[in-house]
C-alpha atoms as a PDB file:
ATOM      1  CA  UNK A   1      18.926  60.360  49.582  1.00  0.00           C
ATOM      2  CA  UNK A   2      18.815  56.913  47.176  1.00  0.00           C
ATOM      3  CA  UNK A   3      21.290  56.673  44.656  1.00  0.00           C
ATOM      4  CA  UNK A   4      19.484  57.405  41.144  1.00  0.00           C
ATOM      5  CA  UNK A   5      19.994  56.266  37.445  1.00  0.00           C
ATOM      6  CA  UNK A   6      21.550  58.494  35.363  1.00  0.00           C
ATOM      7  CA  UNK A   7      19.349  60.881  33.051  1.00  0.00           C
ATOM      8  CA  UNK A   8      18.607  59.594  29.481  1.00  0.00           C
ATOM      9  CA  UNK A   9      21.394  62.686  27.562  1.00  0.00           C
ATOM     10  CA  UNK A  10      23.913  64.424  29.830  1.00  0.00           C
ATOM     11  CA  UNK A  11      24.708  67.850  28.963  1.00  0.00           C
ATOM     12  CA  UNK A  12      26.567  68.385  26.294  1.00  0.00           C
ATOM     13  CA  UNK A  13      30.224  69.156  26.544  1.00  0.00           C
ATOM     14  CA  UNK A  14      31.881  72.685  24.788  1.00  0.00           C
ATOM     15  CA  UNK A  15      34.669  72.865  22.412  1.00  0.00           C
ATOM     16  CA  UNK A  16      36.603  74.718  24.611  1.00  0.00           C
ATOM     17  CA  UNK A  17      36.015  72.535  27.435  1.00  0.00           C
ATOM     18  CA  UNK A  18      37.134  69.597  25.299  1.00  0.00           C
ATOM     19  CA  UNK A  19      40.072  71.174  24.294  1.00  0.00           C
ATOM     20  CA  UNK A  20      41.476  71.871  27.689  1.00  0.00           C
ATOM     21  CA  UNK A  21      40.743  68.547  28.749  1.00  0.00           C
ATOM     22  CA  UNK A  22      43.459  66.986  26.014  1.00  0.00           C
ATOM     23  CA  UNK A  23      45.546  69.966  26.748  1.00  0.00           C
ATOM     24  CA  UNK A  24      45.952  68.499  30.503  1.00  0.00           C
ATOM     25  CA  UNK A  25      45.710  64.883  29.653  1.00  0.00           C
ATOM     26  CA  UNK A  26      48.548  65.413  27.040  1.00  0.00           C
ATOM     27  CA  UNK A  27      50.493  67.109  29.729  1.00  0.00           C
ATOM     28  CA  UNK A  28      49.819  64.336  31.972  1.00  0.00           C
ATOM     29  CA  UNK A  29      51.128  61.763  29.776  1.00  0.00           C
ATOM     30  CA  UNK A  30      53.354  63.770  28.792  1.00  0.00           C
ATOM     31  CA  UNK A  31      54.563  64.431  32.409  1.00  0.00           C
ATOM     32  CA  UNK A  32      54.907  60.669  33.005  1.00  0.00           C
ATOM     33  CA  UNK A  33      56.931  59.858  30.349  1.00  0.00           C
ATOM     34  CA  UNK A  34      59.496  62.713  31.361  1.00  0.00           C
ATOM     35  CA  UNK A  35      59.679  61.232  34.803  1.00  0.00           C
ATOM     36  CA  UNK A  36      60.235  57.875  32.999  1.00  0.00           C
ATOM     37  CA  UNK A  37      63.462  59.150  31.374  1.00  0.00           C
ATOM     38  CA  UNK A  38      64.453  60.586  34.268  1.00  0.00           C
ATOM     39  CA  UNK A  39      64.365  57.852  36.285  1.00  0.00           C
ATOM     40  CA  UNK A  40      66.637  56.095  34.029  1.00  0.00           C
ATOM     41  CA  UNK A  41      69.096  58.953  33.317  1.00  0.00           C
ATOM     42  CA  UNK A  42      69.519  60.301  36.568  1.00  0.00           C
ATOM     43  CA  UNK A  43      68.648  57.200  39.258  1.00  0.00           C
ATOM     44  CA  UNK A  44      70.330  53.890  38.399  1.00  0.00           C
ATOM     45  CA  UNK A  45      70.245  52.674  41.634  1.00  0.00           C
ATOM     46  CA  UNK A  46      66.228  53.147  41.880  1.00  0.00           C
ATOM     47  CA  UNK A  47      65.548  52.019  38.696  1.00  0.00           C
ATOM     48  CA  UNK A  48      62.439  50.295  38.225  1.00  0.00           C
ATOM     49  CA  UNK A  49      62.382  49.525  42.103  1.00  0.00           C
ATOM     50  CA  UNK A  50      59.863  50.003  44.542  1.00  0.00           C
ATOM     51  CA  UNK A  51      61.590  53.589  45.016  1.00  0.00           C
ATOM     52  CA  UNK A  52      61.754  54.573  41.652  1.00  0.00           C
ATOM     53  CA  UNK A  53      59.516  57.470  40.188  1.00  0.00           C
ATOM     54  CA  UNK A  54      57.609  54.919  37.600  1.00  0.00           C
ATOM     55  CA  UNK A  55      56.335  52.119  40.782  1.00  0.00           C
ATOM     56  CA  UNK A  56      55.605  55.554  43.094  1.00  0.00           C
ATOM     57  CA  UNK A  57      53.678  57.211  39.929  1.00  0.00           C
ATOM     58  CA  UNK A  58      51.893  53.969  39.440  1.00  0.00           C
ATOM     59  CA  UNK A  59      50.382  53.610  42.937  1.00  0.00           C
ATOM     60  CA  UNK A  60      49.568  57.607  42.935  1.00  0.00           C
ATOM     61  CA  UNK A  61      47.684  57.043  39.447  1.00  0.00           C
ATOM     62  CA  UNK A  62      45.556  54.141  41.017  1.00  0.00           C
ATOM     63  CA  UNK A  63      45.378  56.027  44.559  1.00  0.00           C
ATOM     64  CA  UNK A  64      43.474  59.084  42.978  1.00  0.00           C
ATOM     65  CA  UNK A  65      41.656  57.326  40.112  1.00  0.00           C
ATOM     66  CA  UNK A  66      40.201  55.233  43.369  1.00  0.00           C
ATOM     67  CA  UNK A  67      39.335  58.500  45.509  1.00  0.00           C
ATOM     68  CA  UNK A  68      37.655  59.990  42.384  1.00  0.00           C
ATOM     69  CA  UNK A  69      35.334  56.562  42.440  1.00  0.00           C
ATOM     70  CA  UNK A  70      34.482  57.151  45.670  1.00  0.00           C
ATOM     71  CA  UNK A  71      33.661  60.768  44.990  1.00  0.00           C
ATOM     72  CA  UNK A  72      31.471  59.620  42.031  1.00  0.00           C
ATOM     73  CA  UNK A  73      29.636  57.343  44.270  1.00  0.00           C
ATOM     74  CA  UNK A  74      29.133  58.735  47.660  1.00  0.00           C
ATOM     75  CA  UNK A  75      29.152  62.016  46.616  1.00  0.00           C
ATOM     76  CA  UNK A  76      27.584  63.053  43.122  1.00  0.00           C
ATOM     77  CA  UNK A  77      25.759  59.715  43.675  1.00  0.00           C
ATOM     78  CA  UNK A  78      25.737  58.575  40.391  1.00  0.00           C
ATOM     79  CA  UNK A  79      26.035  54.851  39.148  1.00  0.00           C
ATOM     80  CA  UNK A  80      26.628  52.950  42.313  1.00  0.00           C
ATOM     81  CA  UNK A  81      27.111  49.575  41.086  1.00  0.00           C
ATOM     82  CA  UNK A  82      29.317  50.320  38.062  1.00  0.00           C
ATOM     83  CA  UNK A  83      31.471  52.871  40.038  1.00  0.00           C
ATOM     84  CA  UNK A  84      31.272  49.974  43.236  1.00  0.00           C
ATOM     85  CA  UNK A  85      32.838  47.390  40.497  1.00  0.00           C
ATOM     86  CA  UNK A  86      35.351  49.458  39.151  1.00  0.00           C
ATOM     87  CA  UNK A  87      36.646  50.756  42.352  1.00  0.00           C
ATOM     88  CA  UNK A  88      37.114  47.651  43.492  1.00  0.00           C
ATOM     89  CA  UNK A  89      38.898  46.663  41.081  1.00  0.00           C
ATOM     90  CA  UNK A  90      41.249  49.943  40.515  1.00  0.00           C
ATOM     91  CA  UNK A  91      41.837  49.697  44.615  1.00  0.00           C
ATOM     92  CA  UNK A  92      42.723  45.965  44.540  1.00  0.00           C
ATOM     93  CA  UNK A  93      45.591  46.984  41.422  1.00  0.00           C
ATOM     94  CA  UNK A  94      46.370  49.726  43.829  1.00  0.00           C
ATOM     95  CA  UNK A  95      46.952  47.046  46.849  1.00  0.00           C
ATOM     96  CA  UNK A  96      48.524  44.763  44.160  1.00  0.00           C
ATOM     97  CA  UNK A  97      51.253  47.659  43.784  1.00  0.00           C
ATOM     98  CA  UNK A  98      51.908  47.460  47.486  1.00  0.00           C
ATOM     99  CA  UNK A  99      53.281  43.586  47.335  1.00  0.00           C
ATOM    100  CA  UNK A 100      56.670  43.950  48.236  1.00  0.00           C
ATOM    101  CA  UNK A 101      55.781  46.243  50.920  1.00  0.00           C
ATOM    102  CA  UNK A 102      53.444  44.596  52.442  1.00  0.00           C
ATOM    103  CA  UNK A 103      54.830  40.653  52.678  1.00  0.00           C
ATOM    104  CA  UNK A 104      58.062  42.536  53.869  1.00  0.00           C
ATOM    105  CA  UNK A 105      56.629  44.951  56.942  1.00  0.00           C
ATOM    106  CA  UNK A 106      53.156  43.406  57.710  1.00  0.00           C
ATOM    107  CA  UNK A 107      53.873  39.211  56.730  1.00  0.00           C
ATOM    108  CA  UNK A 108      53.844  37.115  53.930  1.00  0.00           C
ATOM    109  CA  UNK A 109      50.581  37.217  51.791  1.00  0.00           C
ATOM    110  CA  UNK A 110      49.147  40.581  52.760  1.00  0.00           C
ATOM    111  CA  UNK A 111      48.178  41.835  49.867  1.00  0.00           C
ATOM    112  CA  UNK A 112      46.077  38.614  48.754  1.00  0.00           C
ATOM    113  CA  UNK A 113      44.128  38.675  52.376  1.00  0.00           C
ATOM    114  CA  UNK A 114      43.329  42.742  51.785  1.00  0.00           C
ATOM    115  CA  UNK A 115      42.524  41.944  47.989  1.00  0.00           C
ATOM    116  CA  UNK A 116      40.282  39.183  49.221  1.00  0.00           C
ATOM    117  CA  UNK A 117      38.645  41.792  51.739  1.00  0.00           C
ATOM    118  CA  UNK A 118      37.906  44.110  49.128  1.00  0.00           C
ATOM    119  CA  UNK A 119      36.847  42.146  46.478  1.00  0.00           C
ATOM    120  CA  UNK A 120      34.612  39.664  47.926  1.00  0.00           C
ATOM    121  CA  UNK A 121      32.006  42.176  49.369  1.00  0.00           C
ATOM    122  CA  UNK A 122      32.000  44.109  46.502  1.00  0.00           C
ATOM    123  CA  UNK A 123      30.928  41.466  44.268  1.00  0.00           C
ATOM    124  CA  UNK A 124      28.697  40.563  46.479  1.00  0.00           C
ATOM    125  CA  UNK A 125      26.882  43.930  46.352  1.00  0.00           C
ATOM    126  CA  UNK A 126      27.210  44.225  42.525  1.00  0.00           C
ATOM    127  CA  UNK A 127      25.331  40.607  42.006  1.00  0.00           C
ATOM    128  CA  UNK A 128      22.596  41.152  44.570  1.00  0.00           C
ATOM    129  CA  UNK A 129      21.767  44.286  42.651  1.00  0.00           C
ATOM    130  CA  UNK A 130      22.632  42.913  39.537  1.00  0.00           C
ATOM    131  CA  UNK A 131      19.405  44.305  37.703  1.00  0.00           C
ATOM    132  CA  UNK A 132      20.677  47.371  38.724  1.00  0.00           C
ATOM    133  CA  UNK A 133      24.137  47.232  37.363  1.00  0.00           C
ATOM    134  CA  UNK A 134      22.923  45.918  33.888  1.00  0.00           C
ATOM    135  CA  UNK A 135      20.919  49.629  34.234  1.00  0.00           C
ATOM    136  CA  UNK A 136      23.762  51.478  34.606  1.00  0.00           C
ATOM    137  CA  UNK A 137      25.841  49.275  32.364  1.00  0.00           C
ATOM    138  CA  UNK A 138      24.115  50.526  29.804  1.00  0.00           C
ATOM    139  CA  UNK A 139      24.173  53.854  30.383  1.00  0.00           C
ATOM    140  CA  UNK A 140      27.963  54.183  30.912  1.00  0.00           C
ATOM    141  CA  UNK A 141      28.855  51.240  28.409  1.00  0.00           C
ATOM    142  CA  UNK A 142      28.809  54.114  24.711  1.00  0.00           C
ATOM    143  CA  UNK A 143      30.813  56.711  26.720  1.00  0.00           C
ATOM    144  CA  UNK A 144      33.734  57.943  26.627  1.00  0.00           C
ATOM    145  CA  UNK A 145      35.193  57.442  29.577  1.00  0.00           C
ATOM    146  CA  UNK A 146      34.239  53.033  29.497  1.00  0.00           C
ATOM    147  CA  UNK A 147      36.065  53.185  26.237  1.00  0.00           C
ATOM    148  CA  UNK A 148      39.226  54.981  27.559  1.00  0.00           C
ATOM    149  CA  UNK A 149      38.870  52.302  30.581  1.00  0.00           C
ATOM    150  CA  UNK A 150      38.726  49.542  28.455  1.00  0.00           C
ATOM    151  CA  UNK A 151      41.793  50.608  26.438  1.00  0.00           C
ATOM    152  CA  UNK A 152      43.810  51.087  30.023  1.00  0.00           C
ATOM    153  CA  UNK A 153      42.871  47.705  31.196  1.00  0.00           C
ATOM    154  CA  UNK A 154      43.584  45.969  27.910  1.00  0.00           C
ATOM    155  CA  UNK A 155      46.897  48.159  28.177  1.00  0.00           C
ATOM    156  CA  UNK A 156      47.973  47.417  31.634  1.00  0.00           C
ATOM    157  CA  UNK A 157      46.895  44.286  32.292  1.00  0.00           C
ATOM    158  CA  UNK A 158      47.371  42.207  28.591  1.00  0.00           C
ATOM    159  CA  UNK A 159      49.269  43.915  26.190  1.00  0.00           C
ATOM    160  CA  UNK A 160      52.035  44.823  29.558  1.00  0.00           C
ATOM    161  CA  UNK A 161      52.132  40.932  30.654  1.00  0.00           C
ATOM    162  CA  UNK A 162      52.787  39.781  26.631  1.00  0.00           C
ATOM    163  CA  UNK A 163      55.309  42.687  25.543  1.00  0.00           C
ATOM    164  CA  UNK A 164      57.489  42.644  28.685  1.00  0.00           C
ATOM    165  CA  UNK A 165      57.720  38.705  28.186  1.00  0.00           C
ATOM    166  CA  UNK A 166      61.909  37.753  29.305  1.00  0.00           C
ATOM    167  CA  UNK A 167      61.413  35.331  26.248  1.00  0.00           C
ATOM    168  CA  UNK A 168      60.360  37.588  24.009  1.00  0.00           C
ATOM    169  CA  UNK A 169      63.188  40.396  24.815  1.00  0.00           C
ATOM    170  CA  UNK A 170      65.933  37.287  24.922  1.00  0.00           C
ATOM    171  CA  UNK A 171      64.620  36.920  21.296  1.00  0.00           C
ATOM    172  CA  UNK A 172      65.235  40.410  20.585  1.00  0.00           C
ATOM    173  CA  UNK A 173      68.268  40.919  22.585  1.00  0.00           C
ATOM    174  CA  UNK A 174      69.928  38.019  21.757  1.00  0.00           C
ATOM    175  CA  UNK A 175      73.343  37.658  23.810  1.00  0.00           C
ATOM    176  CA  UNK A 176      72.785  41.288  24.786  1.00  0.00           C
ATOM    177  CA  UNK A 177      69.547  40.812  26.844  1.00  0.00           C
ATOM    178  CA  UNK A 178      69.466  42.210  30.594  1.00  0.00           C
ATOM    179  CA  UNK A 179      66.681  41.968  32.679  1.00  0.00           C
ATOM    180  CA  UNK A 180      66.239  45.513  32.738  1.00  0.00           C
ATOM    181  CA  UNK A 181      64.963  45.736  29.095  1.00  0.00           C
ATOM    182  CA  UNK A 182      62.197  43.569  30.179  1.00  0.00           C
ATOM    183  CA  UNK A 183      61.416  45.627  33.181  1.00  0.00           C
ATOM    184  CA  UNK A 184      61.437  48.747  31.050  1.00  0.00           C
ATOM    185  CA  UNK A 185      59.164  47.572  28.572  1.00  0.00           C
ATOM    186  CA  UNK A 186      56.208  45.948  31.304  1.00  0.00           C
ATOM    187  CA  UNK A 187      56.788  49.091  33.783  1.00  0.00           C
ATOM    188  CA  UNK A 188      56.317  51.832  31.307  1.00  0.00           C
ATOM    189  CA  UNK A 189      53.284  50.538  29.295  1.00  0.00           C
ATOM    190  CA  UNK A 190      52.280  49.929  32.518  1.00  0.00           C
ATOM    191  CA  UNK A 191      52.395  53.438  33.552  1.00  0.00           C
ATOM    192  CA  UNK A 192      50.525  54.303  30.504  1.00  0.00           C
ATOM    193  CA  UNK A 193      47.930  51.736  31.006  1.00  0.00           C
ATOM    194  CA  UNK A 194      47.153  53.427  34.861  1.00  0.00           C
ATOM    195  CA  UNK A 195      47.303  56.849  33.375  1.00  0.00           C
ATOM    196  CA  UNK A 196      44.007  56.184  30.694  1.00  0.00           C
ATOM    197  CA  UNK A 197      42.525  54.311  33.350  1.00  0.00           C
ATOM    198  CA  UNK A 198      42.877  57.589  35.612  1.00  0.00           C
ATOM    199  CA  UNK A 199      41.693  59.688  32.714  1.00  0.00           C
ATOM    200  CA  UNK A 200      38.701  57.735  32.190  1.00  0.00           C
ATOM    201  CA  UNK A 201      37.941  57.994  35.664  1.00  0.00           C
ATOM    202  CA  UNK A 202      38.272  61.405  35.532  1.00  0.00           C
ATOM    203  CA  UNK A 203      35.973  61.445  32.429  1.00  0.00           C
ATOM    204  CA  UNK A 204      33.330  59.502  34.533  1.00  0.00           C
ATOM    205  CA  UNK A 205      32.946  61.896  37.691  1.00  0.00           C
ATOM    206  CA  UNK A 206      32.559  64.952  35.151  1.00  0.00           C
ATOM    207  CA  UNK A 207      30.254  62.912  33.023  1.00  0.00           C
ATOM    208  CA  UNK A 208      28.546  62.141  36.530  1.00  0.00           C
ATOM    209  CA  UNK A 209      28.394  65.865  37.455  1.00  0.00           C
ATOM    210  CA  UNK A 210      26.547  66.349  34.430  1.00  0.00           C
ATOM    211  CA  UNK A 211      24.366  64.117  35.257  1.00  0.00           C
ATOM    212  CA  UNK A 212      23.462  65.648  38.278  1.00  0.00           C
ATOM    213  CA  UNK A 213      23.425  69.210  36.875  1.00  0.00           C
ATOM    214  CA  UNK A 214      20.801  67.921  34.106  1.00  0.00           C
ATOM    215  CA  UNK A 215      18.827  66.329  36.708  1.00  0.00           C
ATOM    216  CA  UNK A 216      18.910  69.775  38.861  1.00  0.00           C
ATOM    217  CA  UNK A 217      17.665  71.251  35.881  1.00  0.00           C
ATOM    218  CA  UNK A 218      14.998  69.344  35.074  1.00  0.00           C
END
């Protein structure tokens, strides 16, 4: 069966349905920033590492956000360029994550070579069907969920890199700056950038199962 555009209107979504939705996603945030605290409270000597709860929630954030792609894609079969793109990109952040891991146990450089592997071909798909894309650009682009993924990436991946600046914390700090301010600062907003990028993934599969329900219907 060929992938298909989306439907003109998905169904609509319920009150009540919208409500437990912010419920969970308040509790997920929520959730995260608990472990945060914790992290620093209780585990010192994993602070901000590789083992610490914020890197391990980071990679598990990226790790489902890029199963739920492939879900949208191979199996509600919904916007296979866009969801292509995006996984891509979510998976290579994910492999990005795994850095220190990677140039320590496999060999130096790792992570750029499986990048590489991931991204070329993609983007190689996505601008041979380019035509396509633009099509389903434009039917994801007023939603919901591209907004929320919009705000994540601006999150994670500008406003992070500027506000967890050493210069701008030795400003702050002054004579009392330690490297861990910095780290605090880039790591958490960091978190919170993965976790609306998750959420708008989420947000896309269940706008993509509507999709397919309204096409069922029809």
């Amino acid at each position: 069966m060929p992938h298909e555009l989306p439907p003109g209107q998905p169904w609509p979504i319920g009150f009540a349905a919208t409500c437990l939705r912010a419920t969970l996603y308040i509790l997920l945030i929520g959730a995260l920033a608990q472990g945060a605290f914790l992290e620093a409270l209780h585990f010192p000597e994993a602070r901000f590492s590789e083992r610490g709860f914020i890197e391990l929630a980071q990679s598990g954030l990226l790790a489902i956000a890029s199963a739920l792609l492939l879900y949208t894609r191979q199996v509600l079969r919904q916007l296979p360029t866009v969801t292509l793109l995006m996984f891509a990109f979510i998976f290579s952040s994910l492999i990005r994550e795994q850095d220190a891991f990677l140039d320590n146990h496999v060999f130096d450089g790792a992570w750029q070579l499986l990048v590489t592997l991931v991204v070329v071909p993609s983007l190689y798909l996505v601008i041979r069907a380019r035509r396509r894309f633009l099509a389903e650009f434009a039917a994801y682009a007023n939603s919901f969920s591209f907004g929320l993924f919009a705000a994540g990436v601006l999150a994670t991946y500008v406003f992070s890199r500027l506000y967890g600046r050493s210069a701008f914390w030795e400003a702050v700090l002054e004579e009392h700056y330690a490297r861990t301010f910095k780290d605090a600062a880039e790591e958490v907003v960091e978190l919170f950038g993965y976790a609306l990028i998750l959420i708008a993934v989420i947000e896309l599969a269940l706008l993509a199962r509507r999709w397919t329900l309204a096409r069922q219907a029809s």
